[in-house]
C-alpha atoms as a PDB file:
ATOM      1  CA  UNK A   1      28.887-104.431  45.152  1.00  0.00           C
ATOM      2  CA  UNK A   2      27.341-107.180  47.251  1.00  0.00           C
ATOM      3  CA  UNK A   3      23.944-107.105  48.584  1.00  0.00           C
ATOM      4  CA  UNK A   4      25.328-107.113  51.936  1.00  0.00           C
ATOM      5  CA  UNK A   5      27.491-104.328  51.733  1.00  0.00           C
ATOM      6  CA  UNK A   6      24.638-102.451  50.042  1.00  0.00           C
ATOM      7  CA  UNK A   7      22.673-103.198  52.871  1.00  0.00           C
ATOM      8  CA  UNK A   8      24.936-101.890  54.938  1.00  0.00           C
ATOM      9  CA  UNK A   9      25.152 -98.292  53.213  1.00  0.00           C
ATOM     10  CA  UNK A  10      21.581 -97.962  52.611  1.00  0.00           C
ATOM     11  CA  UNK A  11      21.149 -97.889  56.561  1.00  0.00           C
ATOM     12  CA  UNK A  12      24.108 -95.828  57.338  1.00  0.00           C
ATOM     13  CA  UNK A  13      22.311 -93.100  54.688  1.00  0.00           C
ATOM     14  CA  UNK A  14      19.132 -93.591  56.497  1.00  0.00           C
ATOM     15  CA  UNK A  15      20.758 -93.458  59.734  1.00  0.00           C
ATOM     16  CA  UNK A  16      22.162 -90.100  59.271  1.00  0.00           C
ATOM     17  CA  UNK A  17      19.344 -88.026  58.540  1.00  0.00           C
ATOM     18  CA  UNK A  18      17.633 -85.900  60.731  1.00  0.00           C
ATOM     19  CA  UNK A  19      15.355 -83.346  61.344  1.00  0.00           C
ATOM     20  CA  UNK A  20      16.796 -79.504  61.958  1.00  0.00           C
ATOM     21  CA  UNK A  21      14.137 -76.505  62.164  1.00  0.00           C
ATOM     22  CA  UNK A  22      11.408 -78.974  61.076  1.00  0.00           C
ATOM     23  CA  UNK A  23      13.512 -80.038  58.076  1.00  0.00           C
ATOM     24  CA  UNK A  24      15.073 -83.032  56.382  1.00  0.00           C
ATOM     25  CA  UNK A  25      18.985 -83.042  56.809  1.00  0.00           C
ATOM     26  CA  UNK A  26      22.017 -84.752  56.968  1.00  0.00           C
ATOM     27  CA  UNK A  27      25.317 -83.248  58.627  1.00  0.00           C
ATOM     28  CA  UNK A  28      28.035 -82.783  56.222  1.00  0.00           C
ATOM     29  CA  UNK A  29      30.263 -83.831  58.932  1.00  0.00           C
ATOM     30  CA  UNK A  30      28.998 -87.451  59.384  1.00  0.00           C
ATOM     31  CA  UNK A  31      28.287 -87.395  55.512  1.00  0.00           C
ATOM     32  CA  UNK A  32      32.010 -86.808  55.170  1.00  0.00           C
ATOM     33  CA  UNK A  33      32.789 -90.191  57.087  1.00  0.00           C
ATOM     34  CA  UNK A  34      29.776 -92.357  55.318  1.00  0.00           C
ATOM     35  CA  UNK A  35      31.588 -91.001  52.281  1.00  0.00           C
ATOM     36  CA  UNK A  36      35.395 -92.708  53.097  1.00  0.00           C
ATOM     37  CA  UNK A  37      36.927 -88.842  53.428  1.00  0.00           C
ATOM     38  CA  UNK A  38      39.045 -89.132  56.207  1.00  0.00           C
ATOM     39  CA  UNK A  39      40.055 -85.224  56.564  1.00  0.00           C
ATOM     40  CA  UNK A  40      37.302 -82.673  56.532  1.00  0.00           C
ATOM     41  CA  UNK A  41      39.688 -79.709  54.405  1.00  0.00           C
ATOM     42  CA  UNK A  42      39.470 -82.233  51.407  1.00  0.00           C
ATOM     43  CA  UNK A  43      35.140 -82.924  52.013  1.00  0.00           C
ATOM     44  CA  UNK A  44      35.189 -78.835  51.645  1.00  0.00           C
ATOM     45  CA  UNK A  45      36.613 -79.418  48.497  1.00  0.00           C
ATOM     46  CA  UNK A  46      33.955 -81.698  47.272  1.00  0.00           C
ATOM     47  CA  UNK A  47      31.154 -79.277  49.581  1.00  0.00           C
ATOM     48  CA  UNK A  48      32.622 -76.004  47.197  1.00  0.00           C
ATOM     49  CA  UNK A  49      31.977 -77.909  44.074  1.00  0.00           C
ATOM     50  CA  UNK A  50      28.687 -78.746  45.271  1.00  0.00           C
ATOM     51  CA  UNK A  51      27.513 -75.069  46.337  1.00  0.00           C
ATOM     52  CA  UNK A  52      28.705 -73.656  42.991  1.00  0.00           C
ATOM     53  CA  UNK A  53      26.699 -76.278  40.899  1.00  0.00           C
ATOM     54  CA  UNK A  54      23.673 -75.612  43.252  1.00  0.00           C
ATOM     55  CA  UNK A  55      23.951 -71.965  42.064  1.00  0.00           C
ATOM     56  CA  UNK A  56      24.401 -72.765  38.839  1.00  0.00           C
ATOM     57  CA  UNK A  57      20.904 -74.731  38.976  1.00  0.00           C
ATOM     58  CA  UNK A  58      19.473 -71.598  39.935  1.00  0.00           C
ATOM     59  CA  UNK A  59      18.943 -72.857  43.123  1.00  0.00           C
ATOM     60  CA  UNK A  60      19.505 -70.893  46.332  1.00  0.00           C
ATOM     61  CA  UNK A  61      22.153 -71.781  48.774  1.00  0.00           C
ATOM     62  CA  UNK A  62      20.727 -71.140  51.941  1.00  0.00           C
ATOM     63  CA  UNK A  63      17.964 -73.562  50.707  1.00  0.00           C
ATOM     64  CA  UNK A  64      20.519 -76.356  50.790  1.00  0.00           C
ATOM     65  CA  UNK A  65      23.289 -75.705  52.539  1.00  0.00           C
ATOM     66  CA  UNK A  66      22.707 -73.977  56.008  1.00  0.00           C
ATOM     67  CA  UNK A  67      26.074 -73.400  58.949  1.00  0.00           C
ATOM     68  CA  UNK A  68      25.581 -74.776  62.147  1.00  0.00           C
ATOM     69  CA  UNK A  69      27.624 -75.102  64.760  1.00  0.00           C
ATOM     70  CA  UNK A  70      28.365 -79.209  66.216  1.00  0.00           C
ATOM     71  CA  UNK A  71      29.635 -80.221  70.115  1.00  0.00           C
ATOM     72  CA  UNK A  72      32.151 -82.794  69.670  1.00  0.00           C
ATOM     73  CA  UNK A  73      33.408 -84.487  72.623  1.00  0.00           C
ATOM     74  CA  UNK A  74      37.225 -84.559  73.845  1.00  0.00           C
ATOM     75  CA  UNK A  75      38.730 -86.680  75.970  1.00  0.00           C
ATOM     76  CA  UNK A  76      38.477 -86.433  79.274  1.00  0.00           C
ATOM     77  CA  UNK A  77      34.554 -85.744  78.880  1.00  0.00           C
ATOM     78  CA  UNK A  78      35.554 -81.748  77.283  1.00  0.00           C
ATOM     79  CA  UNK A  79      33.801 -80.525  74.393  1.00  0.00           C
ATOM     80  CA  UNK A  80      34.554 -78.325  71.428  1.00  0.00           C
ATOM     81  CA  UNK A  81      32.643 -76.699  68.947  1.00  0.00           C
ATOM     82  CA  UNK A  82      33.402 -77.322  65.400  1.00  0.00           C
ATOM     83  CA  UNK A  83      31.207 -75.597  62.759  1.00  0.00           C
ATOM     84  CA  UNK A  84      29.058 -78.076  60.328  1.00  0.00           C
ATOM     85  CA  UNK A  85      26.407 -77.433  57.393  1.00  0.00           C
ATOM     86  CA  UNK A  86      23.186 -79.034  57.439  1.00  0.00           C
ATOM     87  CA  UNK A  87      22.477 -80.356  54.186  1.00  0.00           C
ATOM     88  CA  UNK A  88      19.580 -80.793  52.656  1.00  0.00           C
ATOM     89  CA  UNK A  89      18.818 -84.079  50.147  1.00  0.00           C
ATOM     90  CA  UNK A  90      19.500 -82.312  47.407  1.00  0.00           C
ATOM     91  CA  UNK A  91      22.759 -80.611  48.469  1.00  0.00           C
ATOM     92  CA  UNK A  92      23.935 -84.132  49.672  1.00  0.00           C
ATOM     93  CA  UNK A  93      22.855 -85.496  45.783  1.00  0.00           C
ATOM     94  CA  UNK A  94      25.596 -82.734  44.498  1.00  0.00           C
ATOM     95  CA  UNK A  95      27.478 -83.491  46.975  1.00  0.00           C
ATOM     96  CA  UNK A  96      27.659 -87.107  45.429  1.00  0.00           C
ATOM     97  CA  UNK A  97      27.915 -86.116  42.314  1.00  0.00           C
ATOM     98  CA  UNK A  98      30.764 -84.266  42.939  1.00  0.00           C
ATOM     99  CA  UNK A  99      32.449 -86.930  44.701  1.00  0.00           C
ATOM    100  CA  UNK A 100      35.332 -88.989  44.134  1.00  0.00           C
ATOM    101  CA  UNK A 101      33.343 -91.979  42.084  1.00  0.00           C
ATOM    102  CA  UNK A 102      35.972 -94.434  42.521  1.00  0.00           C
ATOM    103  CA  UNK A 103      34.731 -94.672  46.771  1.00  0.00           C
ATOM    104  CA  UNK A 104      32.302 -97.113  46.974  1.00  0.00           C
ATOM    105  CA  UNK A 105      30.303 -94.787  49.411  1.00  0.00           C
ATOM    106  CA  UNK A 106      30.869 -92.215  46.963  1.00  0.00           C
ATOM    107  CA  UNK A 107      29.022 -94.840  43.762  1.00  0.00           C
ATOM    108  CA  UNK A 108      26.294 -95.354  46.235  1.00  0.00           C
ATOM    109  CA  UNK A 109      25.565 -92.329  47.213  1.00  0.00           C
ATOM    110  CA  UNK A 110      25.270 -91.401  43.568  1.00  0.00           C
ATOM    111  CA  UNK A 111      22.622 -93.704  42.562  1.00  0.00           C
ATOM    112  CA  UNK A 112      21.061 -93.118  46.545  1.00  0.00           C
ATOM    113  CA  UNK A 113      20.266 -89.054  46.472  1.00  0.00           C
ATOM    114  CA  UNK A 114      18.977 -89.578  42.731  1.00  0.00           C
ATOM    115  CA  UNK A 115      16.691 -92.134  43.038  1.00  0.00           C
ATOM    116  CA  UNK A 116      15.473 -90.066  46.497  1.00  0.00           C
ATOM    117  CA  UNK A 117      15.287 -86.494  44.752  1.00  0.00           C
ATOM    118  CA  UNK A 118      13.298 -88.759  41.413  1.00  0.00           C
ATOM    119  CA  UNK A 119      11.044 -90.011  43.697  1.00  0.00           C
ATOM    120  CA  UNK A 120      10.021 -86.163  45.383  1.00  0.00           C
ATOM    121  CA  UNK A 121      10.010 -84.929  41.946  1.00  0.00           C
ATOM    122  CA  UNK A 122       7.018 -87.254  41.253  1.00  0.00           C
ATOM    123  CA  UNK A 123       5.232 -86.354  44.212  1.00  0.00           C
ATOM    124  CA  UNK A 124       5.890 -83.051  43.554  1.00  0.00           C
ATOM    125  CA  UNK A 125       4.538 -83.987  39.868  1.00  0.00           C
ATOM    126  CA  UNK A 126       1.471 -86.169  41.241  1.00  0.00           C
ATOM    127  CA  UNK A 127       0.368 -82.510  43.307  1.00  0.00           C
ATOM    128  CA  UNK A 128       0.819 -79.881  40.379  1.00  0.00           C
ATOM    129  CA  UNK A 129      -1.388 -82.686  38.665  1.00  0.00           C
ATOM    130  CA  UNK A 130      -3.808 -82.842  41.139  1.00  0.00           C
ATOM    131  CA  UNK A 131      -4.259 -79.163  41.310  1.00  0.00           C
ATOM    132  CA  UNK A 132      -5.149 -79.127  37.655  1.00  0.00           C
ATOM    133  CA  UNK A 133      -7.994 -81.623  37.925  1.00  0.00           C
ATOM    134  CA  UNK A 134      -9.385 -79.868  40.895  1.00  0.00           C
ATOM    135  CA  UNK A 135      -9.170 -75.967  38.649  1.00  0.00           C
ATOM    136  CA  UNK A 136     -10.635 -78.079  35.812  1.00  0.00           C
ATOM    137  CA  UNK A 137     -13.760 -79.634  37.738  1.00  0.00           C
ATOM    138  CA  UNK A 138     -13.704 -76.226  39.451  1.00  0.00           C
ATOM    139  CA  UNK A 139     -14.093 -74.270  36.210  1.00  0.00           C
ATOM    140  CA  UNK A 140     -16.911 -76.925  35.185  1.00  0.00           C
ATOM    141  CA  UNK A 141     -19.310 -76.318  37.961  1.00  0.00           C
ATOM    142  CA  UNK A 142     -18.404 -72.660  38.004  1.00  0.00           C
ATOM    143  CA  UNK A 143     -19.596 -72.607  34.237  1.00  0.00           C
ATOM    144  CA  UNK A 144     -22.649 -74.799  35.172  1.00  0.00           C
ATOM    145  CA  UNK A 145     -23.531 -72.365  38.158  1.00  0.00           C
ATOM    146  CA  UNK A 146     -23.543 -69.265  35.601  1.00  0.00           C
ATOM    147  CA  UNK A 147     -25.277 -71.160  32.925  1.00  0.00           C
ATOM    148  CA  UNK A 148     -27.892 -71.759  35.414  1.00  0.00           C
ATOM    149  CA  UNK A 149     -27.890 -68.067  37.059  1.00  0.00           C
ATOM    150  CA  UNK A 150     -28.570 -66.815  33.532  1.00  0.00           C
ATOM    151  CA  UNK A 151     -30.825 -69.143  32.198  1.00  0.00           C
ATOM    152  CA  UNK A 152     -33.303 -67.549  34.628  1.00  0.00           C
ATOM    153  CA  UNK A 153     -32.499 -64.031  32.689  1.00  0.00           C
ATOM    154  CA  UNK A 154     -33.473 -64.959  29.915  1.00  0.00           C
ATOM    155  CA  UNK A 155     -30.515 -66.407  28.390  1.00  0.00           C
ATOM    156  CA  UNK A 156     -30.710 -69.908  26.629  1.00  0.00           C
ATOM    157  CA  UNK A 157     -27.581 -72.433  25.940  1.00  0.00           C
ATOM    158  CA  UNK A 158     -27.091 -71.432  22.494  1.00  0.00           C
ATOM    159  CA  UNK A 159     -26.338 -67.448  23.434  1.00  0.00           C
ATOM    160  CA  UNK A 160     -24.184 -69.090  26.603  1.00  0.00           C
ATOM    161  CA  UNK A 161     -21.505 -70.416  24.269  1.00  0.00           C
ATOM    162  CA  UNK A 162     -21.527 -67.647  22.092  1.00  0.00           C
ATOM    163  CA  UNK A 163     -20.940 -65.648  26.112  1.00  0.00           C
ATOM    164  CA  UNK A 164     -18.528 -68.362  26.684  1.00  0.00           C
ATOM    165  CA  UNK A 165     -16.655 -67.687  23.722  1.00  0.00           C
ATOM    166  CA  UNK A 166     -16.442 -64.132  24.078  1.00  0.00           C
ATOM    167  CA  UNK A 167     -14.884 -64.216  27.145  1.00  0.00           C
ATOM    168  CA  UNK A 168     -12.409 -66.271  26.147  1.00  0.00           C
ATOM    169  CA  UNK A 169     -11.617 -63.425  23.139  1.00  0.00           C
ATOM    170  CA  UNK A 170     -11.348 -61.519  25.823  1.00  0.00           C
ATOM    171  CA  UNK A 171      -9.154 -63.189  28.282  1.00  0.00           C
ATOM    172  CA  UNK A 172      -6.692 -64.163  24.868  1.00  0.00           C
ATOM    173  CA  UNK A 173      -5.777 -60.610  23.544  1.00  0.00           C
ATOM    174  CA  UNK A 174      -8.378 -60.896  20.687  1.00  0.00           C
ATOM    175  CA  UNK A 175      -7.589 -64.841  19.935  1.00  0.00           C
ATOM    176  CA  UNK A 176     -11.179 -66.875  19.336  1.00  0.00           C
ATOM    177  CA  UNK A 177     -12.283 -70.051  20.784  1.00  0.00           C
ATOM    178  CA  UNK A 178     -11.430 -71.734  18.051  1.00  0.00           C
ATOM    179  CA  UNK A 179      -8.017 -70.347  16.925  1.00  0.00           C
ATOM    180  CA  UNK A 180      -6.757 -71.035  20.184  1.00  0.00           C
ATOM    181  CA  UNK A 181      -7.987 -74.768  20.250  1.00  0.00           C
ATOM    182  CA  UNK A 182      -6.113 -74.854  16.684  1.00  0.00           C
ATOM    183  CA  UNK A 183      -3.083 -73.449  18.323  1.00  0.00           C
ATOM    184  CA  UNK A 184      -2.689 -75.636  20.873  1.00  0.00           C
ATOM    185  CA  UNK A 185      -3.830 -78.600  18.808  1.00  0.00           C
ATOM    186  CA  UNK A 186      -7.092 -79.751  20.833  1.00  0.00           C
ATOM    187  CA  UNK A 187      -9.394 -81.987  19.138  1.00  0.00           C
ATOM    188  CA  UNK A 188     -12.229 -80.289  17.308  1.00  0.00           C
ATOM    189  CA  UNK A 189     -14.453 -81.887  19.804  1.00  0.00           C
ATOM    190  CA  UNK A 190     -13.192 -81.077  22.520  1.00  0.00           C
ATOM    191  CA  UNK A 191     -13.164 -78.337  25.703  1.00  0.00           C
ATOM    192  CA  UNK A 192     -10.480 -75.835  25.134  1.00  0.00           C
ATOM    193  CA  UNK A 193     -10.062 -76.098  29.043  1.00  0.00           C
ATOM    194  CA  UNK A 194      -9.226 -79.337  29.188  1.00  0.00           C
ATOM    195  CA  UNK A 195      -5.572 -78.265  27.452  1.00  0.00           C
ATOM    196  CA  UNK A 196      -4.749 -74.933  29.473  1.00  0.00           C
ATOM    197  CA  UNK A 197      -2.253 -74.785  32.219  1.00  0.00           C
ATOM    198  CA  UNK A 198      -3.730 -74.408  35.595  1.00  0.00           C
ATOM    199  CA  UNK A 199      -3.287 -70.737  35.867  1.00  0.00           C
ATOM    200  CA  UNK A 200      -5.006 -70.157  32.763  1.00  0.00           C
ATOM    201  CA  UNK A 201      -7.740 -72.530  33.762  1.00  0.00           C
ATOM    202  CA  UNK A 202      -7.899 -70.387  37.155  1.00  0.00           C
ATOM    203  CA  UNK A 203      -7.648 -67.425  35.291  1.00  0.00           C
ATOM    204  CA  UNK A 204     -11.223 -68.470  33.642  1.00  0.00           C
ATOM    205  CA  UNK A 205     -12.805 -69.779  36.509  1.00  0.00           C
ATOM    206  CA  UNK A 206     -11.740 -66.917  38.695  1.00  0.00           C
ATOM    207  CA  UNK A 207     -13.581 -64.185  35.871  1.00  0.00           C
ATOM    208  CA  UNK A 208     -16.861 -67.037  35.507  1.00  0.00           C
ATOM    209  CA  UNK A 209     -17.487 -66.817  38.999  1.00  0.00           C
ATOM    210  CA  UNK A 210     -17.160 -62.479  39.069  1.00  0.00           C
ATOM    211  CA  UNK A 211     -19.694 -62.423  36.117  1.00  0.00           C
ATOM    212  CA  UNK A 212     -21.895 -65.192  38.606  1.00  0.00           C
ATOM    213  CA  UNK A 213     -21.735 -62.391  41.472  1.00  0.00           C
ATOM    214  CA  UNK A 214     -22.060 -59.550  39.296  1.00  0.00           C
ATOM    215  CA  UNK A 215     -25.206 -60.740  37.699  1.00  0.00           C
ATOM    216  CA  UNK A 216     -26.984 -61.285  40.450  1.00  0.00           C
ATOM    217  CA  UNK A 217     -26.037 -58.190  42.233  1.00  0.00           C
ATOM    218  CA  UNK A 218     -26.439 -55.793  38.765  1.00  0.00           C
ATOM    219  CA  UNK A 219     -29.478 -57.780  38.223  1.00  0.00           C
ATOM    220  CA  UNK A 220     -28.702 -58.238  34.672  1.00  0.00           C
ATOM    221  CA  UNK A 221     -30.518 -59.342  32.256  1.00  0.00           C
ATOM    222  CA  UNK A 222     -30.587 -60.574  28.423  1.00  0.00           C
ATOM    223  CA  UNK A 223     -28.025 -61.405  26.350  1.00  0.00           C
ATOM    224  CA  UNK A 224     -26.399 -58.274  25.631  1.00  0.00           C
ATOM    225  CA  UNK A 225     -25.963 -56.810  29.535  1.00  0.00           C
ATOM    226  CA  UNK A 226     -24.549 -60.424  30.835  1.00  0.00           C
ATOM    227  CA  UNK A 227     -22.291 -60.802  27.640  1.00  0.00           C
ATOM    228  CA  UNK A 228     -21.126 -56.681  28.165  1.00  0.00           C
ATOM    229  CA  UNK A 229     -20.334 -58.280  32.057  1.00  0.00           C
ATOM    230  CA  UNK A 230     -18.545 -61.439  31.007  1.00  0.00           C
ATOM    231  CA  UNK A 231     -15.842 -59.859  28.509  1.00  0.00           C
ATOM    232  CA  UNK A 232     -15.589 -57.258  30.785  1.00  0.00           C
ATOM    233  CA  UNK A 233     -14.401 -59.673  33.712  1.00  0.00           C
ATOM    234  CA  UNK A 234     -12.281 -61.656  31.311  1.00  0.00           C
ATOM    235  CA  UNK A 235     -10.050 -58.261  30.133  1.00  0.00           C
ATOM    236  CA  UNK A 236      -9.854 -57.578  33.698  1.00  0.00           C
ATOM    237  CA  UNK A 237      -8.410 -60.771  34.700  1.00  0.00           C
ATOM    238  CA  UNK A 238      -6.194 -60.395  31.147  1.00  0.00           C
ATOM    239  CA  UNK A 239      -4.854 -57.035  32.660  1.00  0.00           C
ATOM    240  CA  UNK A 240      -3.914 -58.388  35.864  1.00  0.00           C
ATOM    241  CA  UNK A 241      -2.133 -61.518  33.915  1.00  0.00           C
ATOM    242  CA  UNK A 242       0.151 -58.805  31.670  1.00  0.00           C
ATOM    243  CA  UNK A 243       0.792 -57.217  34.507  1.00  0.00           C
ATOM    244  CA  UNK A 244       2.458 -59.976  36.237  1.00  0.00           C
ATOM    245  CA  UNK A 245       4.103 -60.507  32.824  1.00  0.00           C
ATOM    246  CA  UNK A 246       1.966 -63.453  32.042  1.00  0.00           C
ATOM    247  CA  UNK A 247       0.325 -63.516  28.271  1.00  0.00           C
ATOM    248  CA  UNK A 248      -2.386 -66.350  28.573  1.00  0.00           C
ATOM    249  CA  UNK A 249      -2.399 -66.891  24.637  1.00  0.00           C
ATOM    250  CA  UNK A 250       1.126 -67.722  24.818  1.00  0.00           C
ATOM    251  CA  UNK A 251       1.434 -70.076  27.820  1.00  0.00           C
ATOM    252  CA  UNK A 252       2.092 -74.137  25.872  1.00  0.00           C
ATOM    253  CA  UNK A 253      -0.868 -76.491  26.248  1.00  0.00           C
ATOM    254  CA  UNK A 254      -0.830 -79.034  28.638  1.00  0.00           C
ATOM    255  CA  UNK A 255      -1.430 -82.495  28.588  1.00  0.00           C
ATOM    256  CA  UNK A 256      -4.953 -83.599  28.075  1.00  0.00           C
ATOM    257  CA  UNK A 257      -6.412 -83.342  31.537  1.00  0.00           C
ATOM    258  CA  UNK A 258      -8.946 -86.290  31.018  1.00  0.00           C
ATOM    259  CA  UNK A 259      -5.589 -88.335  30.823  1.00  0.00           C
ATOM    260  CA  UNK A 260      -3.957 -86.992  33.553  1.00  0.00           C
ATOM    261  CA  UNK A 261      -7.480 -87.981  35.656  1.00  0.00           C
ATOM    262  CA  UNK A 262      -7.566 -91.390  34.529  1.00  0.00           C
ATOM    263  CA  UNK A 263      -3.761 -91.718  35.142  1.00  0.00           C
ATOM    264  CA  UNK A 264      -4.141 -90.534  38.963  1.00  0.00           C
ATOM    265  CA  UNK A 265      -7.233 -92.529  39.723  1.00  0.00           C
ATOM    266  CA  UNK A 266      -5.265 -95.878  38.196  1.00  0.00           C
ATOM    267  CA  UNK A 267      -2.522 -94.656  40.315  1.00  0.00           C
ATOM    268  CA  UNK A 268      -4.536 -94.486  43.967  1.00  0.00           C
ATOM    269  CA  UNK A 269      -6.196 -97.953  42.519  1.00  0.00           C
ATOM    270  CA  UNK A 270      -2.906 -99.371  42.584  1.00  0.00           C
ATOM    271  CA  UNK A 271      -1.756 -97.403  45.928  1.00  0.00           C
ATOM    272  CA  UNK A 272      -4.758 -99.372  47.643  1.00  0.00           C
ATOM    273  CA  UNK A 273      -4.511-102.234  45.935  1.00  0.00           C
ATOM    274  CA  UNK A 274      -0.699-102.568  47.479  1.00  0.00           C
ATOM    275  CA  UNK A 275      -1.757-101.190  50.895  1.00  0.00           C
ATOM    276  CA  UNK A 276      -4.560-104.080  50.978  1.00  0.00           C
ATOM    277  CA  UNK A 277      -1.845-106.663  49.579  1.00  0.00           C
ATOM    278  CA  UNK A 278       0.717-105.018  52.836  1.00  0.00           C
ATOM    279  CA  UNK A 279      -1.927-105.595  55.672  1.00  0.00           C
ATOM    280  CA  UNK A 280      -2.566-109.130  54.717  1.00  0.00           C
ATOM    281  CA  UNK A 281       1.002-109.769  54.547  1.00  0.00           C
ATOM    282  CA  UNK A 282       1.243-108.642  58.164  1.00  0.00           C
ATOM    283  CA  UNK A 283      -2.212-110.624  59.359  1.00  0.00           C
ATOM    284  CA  UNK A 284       0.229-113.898  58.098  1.00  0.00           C
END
């Protein structure tokens, strides 16, 4: 394929999105010509195949593939209405999959909608990550913001990790500090939170911050009272979790968040580095 002609298709792709309800589409009815089908009963062949391997992803339909109805014009300046399904990226990706290969719009379309639904799936990606360095630092200055409530009550930082630690009993059906960090394989010295999922980081920094409050409006005191408190807000938290069918001692590890935080602040590095490389291109 020459770089011309993919030139060529790249902007017809481009040309044919638009926006419907606030959305991202393309009309299967100008996909159908970028595509070299000349009749629209054989498209709704390829559209059929599509639909049924969107369900089969799990996916739902009316996600993907929404009816609408398209004015065409007739001769003598008449119009008709034809019906037409708006089509999101991803339903125009099966679409090209499902596709007669041998087109050349067809090829290119293939290799188009993938590289286009890759690159959201990293952004998507680069947000879930996000999210878990924000719990994590979260969880941190929650912790910190107990430790120091406490302190005041007569509670010193040995007898907080031993707190610590019995909340997490709690919050893991019974499961200690340490067998879970065994479990999931974290380094001996280091956090069990920096391994856990998001929810389950939430999960902890949601029942540290109700043994915060609850301190300082029970007025507790000593170990005994604020440890009583702290397993007590961890098995409620645990009960909420099985009730929503979620076991937190069974959830996998995830990756070590101090490597996911280095990875995202080398990515915006390079982000600006490229913006700052862009502007002086354009000052030329």
């Amino acid at each position: 394929m020459k770089k011309e002609q993919i030139s060529a298709l790249f902007e017809q792709f481009e040309a044919a999105c638009y926006v419907y309800e606030g959305l991202e589409c393309w009309s299967a009815r100008e996909l159908q010509e970028v595509l070299a089908y000349s009749e629209w009963r054989n498209f709704t062949k390829v559209l059929d195949k599509a639909k049924e391997a969107c369900k089969n992803a799990g996916e739902k339909l009316s996600d993907h593939f929404v009816g609408v109805n398209k004015m065409i014009q007739l001769p003598k300046g008449a119009e008709r209405k034809i019906e037409d399904i708006a089509l999101s990226r991803y339903a125009c990706y099966l679409v090209a999959q499902n596709g007669d290969p041998t087109k050349t719009p067809v090829a290119f379309a293939q290799t188009y909608f993938a590289v286009q639904t890759r690159k959201q799936e990293l952004i998507e990606q680069r947000l879930l990550e996000v999210e878990r360095v924000i719990a994590r630092n979260k969880l941190s200055k929650t912790e910190k913001k107990l430790s120091g409530i406490i302190f005041e009550r007569g509670v010193n930082d040995q007898s907080f990790a031993i707190i610590r630690s019995k909340g997490d009993q709690a919050l893991f059906g019974g499961k200690t500090t340490q067998f879970m960090k065994t479990k999931l394989m974290v380094p001996a010295n280091r956090p069990l939170a920096d391994f856990l999922p998001t929810l389950t980081i939430k999960a902890k920094d949601f029942a540290t911050e109700l043994t915060s409050h609850n301190v300082v409006e029970k007025d507790l005191k000593g170990d005994r009272s604020i440890s009583k408190e702290h397993i007590d807000n961890n098995l409620a938290v645990r009960r909420m979790l099985i009730e929503r069918g979620v076991k937190p001692e069974n959830l996998p590890p995830a990756e070590d968040v101090k490597k996911v935080e280095r990875r995202l602040t080398s990515d915006e590095k390079k982000v600006l580095k490229e913006s700052k490389q862009r502007a002086k291109k354009k000052k030329r």
